[in-house]
ModelCIF file with pLDDT and N, C-alpha, C, O atoms, coordinates in Angstrom:
data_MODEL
#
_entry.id   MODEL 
#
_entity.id                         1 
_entity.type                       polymer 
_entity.pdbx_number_of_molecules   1 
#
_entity_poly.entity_id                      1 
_entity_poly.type                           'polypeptide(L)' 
_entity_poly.nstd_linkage                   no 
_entity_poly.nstd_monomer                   no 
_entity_poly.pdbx_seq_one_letter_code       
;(UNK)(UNK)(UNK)(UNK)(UNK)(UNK)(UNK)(UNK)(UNK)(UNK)(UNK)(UNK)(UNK)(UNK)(UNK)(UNK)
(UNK)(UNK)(UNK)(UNK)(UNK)(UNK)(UNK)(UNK)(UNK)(UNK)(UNK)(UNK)(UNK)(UNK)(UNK)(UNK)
(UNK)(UNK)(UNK)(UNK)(UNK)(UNK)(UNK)(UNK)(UNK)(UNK)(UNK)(UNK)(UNK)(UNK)(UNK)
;
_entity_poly.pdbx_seq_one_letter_code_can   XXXXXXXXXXXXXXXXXXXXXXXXXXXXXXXXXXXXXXXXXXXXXXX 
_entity_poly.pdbx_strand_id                 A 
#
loop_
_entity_poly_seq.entity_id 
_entity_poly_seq.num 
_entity_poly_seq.mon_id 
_entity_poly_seq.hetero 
1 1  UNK n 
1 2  UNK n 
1 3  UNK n 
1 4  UNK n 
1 5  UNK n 
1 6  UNK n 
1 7  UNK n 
1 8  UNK n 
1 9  UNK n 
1 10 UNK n 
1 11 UNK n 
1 12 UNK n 
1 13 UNK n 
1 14 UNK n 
1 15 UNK n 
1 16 UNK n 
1 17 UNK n 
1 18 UNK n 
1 19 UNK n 
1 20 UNK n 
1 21 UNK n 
1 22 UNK n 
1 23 UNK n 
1 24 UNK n 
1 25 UNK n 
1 26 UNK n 
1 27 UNK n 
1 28 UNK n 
1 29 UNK n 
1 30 UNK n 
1 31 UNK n 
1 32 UNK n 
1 33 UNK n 
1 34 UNK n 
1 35 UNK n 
1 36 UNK n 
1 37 UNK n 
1 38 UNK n 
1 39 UNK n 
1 40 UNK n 
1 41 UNK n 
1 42 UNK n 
1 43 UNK n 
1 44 UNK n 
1 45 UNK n 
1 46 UNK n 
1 47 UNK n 
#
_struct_asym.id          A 
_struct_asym.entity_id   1 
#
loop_
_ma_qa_metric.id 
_ma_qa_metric.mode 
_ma_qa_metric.name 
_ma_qa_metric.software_group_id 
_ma_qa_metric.type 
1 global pLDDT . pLDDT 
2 local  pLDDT . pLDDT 
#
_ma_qa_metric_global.metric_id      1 
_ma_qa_metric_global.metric_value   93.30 
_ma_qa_metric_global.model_id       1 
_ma_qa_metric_global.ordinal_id     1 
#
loop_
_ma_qa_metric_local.label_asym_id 
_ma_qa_metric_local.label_comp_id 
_ma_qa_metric_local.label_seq_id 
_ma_qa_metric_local.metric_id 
_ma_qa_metric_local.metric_value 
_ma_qa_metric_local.model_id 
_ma_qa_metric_local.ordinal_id 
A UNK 1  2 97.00 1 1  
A UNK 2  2 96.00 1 2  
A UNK 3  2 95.00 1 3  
A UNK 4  2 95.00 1 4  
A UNK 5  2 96.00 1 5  
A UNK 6  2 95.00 1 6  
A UNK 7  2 95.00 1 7  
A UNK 8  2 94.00 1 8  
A UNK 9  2 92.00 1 9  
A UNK 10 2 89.00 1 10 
A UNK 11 2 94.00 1 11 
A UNK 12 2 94.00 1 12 
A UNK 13 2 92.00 1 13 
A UNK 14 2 93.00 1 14 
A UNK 15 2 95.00 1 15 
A UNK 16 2 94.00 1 16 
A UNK 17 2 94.00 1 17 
A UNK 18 2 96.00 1 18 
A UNK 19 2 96.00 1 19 
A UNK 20 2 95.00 1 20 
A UNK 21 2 96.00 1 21 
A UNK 22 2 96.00 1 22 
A UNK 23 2 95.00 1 23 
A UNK 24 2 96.00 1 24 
A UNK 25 2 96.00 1 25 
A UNK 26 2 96.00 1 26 
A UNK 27 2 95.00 1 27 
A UNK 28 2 94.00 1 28 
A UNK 29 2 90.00 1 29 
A UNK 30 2 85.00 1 30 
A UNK 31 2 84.00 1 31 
A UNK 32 2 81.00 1 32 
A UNK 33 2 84.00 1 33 
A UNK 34 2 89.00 1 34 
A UNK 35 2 91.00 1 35 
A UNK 36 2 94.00 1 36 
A UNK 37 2 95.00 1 37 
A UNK 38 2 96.00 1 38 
A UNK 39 2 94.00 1 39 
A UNK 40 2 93.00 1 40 
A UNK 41 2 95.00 1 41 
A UNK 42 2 94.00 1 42 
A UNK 43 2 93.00 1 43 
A UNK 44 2 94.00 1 44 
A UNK 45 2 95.00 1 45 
A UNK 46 2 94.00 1 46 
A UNK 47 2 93.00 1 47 
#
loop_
_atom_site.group_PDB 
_atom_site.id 
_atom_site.type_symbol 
_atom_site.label_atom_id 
_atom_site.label_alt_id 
_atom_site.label_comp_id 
_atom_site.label_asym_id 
_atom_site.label_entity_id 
_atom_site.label_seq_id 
_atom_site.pdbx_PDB_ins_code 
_atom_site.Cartn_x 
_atom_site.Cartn_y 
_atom_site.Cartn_z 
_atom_site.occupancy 
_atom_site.B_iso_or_equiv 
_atom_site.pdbx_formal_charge 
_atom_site.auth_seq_id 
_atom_site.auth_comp_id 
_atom_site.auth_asym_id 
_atom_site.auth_atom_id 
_atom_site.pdbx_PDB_model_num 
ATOM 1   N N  . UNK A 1 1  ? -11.924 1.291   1.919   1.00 97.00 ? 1  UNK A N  1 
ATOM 2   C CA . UNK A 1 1  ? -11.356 1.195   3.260   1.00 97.00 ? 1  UNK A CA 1 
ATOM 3   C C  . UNK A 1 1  ? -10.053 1.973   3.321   1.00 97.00 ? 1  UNK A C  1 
ATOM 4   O O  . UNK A 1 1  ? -9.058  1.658   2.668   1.00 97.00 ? 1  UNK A O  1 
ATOM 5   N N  . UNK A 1 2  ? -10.134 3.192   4.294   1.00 96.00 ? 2  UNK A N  1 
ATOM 6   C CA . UNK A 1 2  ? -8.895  3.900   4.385   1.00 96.00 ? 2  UNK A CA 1 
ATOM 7   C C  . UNK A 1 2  ? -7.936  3.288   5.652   1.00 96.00 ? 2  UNK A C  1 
ATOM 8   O O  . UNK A 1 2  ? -8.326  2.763   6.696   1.00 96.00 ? 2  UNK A O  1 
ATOM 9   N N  . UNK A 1 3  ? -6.605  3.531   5.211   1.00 95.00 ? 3  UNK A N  1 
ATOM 10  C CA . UNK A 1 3  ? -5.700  2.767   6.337   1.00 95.00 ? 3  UNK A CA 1 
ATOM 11  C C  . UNK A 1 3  ? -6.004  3.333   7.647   1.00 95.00 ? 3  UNK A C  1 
ATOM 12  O O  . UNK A 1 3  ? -5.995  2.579   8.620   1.00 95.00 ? 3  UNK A O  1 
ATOM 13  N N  . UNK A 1 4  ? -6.214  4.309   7.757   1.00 95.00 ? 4  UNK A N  1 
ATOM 14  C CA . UNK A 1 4  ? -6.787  5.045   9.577   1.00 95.00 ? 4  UNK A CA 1 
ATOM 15  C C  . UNK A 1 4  ? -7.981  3.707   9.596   1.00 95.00 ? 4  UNK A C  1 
ATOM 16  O O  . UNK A 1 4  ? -7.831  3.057   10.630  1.00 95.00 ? 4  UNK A O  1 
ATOM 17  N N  . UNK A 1 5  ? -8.804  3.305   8.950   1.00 96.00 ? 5  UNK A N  1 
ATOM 18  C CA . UNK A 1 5  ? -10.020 2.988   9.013   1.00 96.00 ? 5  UNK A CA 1 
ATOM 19  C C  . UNK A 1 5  ? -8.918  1.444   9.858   1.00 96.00 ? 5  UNK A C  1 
ATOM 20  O O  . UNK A 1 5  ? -9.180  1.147   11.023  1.00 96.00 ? 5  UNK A O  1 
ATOM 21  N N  . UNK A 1 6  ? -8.141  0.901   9.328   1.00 95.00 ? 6  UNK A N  1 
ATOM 22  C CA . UNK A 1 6  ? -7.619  -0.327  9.155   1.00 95.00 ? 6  UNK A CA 1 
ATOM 23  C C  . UNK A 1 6  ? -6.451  -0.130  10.288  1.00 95.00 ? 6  UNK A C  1 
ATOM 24  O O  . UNK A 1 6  ? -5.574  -0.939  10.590  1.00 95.00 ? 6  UNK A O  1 
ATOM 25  N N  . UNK A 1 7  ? -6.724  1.361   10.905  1.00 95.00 ? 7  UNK A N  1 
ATOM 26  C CA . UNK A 1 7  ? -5.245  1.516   12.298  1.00 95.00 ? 7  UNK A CA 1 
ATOM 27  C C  . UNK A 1 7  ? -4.259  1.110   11.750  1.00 95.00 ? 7  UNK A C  1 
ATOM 28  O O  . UNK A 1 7  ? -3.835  0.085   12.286  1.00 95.00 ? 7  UNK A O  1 
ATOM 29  N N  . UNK A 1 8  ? -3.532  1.541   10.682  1.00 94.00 ? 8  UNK A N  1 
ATOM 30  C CA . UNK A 1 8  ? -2.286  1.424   10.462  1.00 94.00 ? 8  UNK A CA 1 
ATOM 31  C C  . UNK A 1 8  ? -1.258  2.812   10.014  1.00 94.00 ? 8  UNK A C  1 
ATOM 32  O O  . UNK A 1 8  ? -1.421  3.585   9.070   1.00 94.00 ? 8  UNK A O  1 
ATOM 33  N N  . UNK A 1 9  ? -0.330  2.802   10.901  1.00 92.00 ? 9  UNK A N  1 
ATOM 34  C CA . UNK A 1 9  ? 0.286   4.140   10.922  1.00 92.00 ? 9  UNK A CA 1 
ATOM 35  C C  . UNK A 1 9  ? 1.562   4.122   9.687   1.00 92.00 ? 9  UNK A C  1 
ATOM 36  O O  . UNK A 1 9  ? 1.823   3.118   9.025   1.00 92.00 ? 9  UNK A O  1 
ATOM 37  N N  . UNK A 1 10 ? 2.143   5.211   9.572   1.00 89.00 ? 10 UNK A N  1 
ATOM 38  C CA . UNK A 1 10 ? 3.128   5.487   8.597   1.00 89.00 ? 10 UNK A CA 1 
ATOM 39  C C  . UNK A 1 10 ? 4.293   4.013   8.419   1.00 89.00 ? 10 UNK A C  1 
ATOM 40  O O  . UNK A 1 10 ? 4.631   3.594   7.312   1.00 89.00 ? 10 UNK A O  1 
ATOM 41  N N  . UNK A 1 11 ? 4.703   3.483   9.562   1.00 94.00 ? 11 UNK A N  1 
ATOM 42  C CA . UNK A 1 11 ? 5.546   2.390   10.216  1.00 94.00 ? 11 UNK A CA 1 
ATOM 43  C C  . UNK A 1 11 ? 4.310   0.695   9.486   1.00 94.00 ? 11 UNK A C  1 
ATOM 44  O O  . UNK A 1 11 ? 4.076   -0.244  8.726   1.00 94.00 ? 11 UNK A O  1 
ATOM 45  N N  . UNK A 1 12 ? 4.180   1.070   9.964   1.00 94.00 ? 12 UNK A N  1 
ATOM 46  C CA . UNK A 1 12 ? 2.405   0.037   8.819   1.00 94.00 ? 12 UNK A CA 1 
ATOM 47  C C  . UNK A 1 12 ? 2.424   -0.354  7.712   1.00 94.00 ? 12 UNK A C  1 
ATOM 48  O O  . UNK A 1 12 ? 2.340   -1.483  7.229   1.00 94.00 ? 12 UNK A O  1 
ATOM 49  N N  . UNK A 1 13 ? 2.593   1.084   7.102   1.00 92.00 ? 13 UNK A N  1 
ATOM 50  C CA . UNK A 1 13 ? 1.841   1.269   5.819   1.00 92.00 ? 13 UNK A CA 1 
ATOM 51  C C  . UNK A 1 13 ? 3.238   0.671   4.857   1.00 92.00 ? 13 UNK A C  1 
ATOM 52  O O  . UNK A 1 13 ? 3.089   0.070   3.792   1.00 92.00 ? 13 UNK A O  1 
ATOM 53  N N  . UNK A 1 14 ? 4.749   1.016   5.561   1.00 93.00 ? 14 UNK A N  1 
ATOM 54  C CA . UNK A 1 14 ? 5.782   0.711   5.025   1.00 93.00 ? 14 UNK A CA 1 
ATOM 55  C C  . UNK A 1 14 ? 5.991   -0.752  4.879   1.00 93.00 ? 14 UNK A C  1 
ATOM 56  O O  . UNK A 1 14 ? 6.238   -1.349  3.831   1.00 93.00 ? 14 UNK A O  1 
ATOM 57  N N  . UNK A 1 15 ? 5.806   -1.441  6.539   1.00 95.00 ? 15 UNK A N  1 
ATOM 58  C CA . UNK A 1 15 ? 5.835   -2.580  5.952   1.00 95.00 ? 15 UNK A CA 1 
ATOM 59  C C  . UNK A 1 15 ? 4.760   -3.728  5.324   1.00 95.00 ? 15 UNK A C  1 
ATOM 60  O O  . UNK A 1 15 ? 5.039   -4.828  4.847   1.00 95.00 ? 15 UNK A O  1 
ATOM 61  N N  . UNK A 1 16 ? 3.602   -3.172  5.468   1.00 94.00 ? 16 UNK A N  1 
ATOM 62  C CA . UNK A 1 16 ? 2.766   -3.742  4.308   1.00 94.00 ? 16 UNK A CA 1 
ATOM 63  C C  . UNK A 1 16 ? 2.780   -3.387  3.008   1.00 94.00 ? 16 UNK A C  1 
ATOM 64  O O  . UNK A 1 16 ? 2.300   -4.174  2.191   1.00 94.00 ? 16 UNK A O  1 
ATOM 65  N N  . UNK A 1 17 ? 3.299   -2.208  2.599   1.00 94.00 ? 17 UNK A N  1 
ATOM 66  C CA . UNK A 1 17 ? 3.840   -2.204  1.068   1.00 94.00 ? 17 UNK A CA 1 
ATOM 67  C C  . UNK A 1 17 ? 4.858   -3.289  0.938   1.00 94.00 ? 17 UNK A C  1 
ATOM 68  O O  . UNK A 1 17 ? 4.700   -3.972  -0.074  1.00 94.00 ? 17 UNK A O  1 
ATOM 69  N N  . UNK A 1 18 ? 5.967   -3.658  1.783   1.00 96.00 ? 18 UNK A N  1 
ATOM 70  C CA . UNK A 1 18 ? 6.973   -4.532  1.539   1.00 96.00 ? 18 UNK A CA 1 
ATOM 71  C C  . UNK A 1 18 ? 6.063   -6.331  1.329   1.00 96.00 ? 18 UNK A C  1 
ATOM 72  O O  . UNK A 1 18 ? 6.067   -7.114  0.380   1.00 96.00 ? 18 UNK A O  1 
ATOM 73  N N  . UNK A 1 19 ? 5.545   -6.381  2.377   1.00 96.00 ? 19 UNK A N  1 
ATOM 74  C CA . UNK A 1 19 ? 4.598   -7.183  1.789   1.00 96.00 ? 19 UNK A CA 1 
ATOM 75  C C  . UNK A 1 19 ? 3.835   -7.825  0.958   1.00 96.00 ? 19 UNK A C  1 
ATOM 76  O O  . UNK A 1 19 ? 3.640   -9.005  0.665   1.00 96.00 ? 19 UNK A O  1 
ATOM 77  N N  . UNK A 1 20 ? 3.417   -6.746  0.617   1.00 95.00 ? 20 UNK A N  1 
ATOM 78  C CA . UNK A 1 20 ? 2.754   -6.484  -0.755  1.00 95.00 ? 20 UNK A CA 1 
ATOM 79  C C  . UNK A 1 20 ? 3.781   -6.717  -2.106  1.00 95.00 ? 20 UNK A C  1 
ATOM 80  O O  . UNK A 1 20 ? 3.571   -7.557  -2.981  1.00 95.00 ? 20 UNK A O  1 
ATOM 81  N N  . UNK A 1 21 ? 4.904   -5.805  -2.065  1.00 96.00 ? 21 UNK A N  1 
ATOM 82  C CA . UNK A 1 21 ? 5.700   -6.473  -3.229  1.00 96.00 ? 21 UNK A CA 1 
ATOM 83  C C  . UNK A 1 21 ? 6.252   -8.006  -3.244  1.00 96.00 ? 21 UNK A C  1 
ATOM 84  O O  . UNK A 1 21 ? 6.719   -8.604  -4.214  1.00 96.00 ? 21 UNK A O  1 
ATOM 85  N N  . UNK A 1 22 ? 6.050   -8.550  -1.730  1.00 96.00 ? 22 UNK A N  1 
ATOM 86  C CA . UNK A 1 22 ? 6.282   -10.000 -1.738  1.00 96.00 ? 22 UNK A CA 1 
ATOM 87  C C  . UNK A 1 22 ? 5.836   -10.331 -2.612  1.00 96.00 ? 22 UNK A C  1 
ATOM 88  O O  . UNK A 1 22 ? 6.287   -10.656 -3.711  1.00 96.00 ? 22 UNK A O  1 
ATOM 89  N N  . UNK A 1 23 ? 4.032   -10.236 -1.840  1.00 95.00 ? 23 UNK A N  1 
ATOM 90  C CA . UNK A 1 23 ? 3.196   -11.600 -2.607  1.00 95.00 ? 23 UNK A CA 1 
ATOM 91  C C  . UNK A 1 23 ? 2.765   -10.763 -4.320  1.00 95.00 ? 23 UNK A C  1 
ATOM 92  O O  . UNK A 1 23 ? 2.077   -11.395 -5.121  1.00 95.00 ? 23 UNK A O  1 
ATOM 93  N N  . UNK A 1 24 ? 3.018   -10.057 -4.490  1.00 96.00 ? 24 UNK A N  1 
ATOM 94  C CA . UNK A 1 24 ? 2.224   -9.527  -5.952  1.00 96.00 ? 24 UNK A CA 1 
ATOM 95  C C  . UNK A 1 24 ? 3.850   -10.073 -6.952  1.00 96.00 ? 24 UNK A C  1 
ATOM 96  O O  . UNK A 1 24 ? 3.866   -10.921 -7.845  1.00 96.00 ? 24 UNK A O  1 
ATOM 97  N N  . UNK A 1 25 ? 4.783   -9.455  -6.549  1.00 96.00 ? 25 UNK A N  1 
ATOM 98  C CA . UNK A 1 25 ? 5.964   -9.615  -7.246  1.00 96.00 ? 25 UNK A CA 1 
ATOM 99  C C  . UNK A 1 25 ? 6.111   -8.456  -8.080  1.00 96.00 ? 25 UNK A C  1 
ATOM 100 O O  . UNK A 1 25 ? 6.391   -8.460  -9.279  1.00 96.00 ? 25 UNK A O  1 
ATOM 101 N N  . UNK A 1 26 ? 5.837   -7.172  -7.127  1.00 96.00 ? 26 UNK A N  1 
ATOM 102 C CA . UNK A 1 26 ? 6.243   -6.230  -7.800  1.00 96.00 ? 26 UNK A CA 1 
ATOM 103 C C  . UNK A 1 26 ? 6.652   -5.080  -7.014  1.00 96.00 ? 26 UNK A C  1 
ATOM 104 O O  . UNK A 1 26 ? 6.411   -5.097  -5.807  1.00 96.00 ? 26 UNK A O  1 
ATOM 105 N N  . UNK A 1 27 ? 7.411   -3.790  -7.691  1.00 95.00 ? 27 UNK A N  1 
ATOM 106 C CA . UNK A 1 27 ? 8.335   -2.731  -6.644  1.00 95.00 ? 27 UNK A CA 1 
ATOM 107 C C  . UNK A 1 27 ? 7.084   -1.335  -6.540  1.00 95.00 ? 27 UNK A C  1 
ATOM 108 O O  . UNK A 1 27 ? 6.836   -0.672  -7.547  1.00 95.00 ? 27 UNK A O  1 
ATOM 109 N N  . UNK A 1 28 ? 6.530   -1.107  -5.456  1.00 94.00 ? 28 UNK A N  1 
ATOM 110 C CA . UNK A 1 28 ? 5.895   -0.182  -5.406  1.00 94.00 ? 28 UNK A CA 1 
ATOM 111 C C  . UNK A 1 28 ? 6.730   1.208   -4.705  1.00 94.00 ? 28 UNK A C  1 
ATOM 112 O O  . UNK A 1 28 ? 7.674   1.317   -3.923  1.00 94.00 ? 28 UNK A O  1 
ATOM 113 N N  . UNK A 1 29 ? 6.097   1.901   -5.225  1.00 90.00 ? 29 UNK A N  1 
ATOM 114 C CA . UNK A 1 29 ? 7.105   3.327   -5.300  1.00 90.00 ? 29 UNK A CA 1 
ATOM 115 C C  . UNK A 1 29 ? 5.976   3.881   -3.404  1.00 90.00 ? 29 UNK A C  1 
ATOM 116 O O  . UNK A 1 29 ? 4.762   3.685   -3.331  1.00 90.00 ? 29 UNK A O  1 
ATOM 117 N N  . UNK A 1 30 ? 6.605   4.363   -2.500  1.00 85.00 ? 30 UNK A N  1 
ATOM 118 C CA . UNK A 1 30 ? 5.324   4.757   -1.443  1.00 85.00 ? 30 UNK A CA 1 
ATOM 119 C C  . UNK A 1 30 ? 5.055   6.172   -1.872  1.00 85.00 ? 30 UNK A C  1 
ATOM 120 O O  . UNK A 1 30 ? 5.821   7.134   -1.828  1.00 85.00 ? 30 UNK A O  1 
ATOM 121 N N  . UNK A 1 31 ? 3.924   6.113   -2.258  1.00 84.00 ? 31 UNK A N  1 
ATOM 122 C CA . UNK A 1 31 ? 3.153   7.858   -2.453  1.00 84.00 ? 31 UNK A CA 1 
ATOM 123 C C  . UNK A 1 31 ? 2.337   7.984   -0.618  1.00 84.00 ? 31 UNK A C  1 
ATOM 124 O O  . UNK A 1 31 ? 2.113   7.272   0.360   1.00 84.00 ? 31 UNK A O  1 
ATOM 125 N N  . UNK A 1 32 ? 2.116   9.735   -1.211  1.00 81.00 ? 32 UNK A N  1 
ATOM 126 C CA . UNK A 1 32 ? 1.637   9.767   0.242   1.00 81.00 ? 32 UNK A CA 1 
ATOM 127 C C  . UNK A 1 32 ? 0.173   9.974   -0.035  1.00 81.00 ? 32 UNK A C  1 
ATOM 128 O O  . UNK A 1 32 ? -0.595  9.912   0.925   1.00 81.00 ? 32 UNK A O  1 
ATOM 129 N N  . UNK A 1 33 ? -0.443  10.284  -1.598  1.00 84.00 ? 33 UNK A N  1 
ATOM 130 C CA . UNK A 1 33 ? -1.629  9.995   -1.855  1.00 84.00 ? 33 UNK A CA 1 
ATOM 131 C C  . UNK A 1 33 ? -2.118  8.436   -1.818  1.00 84.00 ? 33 UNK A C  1 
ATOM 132 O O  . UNK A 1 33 ? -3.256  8.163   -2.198  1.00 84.00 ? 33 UNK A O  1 
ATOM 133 N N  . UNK A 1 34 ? -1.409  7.627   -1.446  1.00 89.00 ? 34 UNK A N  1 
ATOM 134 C CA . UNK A 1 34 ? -1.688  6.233   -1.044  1.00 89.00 ? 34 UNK A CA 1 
ATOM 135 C C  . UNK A 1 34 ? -2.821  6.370   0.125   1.00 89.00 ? 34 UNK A C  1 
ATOM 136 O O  . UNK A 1 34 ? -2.429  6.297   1.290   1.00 89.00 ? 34 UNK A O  1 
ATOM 137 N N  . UNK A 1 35 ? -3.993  6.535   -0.097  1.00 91.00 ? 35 UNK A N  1 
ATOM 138 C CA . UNK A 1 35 ? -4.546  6.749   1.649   1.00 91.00 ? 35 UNK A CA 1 
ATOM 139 C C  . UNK A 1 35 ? -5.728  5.260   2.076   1.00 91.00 ? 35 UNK A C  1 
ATOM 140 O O  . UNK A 1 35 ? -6.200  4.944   3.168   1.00 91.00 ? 35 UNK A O  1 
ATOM 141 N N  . UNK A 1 36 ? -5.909  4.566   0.599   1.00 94.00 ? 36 UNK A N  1 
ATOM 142 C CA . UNK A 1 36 ? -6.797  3.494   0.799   1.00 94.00 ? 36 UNK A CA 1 
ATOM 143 C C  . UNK A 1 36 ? -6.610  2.576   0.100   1.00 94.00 ? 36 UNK A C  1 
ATOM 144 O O  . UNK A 1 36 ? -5.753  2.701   -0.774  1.00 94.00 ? 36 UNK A O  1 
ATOM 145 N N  . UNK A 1 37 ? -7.356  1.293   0.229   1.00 95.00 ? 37 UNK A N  1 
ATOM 146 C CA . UNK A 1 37 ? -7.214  0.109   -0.326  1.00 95.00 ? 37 UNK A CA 1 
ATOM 147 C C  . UNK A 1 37 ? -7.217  0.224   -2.107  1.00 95.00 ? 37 UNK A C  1 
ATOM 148 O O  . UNK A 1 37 ? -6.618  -0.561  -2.842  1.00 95.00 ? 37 UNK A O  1 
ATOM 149 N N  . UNK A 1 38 ? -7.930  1.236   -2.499  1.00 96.00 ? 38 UNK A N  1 
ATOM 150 C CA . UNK A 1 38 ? -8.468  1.199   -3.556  1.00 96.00 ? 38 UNK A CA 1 
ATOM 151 C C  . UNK A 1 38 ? -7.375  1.864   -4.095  1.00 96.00 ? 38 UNK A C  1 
ATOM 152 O O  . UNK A 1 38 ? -6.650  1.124   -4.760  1.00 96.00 ? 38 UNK A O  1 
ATOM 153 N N  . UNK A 1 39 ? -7.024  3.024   -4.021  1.00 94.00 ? 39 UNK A N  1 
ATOM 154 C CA . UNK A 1 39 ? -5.334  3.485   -4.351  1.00 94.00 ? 39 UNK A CA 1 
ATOM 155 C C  . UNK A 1 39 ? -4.114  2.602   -4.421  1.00 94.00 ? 39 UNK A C  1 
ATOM 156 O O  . UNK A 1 39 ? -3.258  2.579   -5.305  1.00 94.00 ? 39 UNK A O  1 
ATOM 157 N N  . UNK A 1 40 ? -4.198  1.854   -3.283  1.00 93.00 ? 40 UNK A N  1 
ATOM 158 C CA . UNK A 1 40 ? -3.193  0.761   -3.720  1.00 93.00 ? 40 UNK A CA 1 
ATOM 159 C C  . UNK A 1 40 ? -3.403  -0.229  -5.027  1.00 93.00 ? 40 UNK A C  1 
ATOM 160 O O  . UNK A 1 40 ? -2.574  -0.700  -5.806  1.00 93.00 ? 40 UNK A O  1 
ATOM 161 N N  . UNK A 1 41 ? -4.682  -0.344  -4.967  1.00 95.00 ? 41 UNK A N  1 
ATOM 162 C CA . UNK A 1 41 ? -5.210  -1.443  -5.800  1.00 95.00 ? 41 UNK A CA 1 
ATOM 163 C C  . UNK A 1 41 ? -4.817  -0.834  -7.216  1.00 95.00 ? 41 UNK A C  1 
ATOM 164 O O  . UNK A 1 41 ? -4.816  -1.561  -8.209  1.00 95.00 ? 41 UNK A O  1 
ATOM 165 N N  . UNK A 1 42 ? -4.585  0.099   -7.267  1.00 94.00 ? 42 UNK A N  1 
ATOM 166 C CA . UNK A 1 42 ? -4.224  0.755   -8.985  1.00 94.00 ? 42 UNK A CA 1 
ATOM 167 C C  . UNK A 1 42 ? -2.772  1.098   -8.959  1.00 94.00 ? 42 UNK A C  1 
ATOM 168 O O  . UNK A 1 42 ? -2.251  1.560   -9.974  1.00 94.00 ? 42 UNK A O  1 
ATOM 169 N N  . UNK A 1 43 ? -1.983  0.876   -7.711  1.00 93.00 ? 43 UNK A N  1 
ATOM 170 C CA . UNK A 1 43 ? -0.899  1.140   -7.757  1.00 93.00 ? 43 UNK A CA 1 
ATOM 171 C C  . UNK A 1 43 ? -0.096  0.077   -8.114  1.00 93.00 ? 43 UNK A C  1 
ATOM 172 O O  . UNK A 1 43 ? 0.938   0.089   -8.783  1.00 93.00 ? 43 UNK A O  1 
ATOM 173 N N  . UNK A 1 44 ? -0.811  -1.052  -7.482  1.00 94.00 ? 44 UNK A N  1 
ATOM 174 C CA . UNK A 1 44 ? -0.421  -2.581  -8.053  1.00 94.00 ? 44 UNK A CA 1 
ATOM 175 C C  . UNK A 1 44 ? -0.437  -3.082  -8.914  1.00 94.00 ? 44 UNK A C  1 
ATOM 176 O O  . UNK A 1 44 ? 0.329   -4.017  -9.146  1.00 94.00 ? 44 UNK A O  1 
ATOM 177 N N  . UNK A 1 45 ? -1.514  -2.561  -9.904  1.00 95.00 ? 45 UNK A N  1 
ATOM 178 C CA . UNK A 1 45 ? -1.881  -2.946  -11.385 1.00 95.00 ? 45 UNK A CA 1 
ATOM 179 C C  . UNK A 1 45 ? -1.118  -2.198  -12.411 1.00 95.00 ? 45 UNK A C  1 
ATOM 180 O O  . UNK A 1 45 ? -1.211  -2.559  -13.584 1.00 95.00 ? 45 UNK A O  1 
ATOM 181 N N  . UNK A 1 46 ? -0.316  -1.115  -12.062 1.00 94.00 ? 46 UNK A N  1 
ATOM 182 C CA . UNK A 1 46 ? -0.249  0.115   -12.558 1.00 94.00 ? 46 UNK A CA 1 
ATOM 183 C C  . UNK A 1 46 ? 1.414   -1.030  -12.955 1.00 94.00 ? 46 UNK A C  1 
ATOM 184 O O  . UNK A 1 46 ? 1.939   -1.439  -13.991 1.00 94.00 ? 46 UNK A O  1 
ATOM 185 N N  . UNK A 1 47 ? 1.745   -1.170  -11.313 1.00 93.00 ? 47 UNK A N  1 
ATOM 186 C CA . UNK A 1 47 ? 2.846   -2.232  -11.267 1.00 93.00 ? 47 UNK A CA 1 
ATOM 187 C C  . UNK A 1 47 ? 3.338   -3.116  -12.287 1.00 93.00 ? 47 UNK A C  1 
ATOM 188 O O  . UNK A 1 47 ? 4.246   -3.907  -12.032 1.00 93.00 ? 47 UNK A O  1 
#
């Protein structure tokens, strides 16, 4: 699932990364090859 797929724009994507380091408990760096769920998902683990 790509974020266009999920309508979420640049303003979006920022604060659901912030989000995201909430609930995971970790600092994600924003790439702009970030384009889908599955990219994040290794960015988090990577975390």
């Amino acid at each position: 699932t790509t974020f266009e797929e999920l309508s979420l724009d640049s303003l979006d994507v920022v604060q659901l990364i912030m989000d995201i380091e909430e609930e995971f408990g970790v600092t994600i760096e924003l790439d702009k090859s970030m384009k889908d769920v599955g990219s994040l998902l290794t960015v988090i683990a990577a975390a």
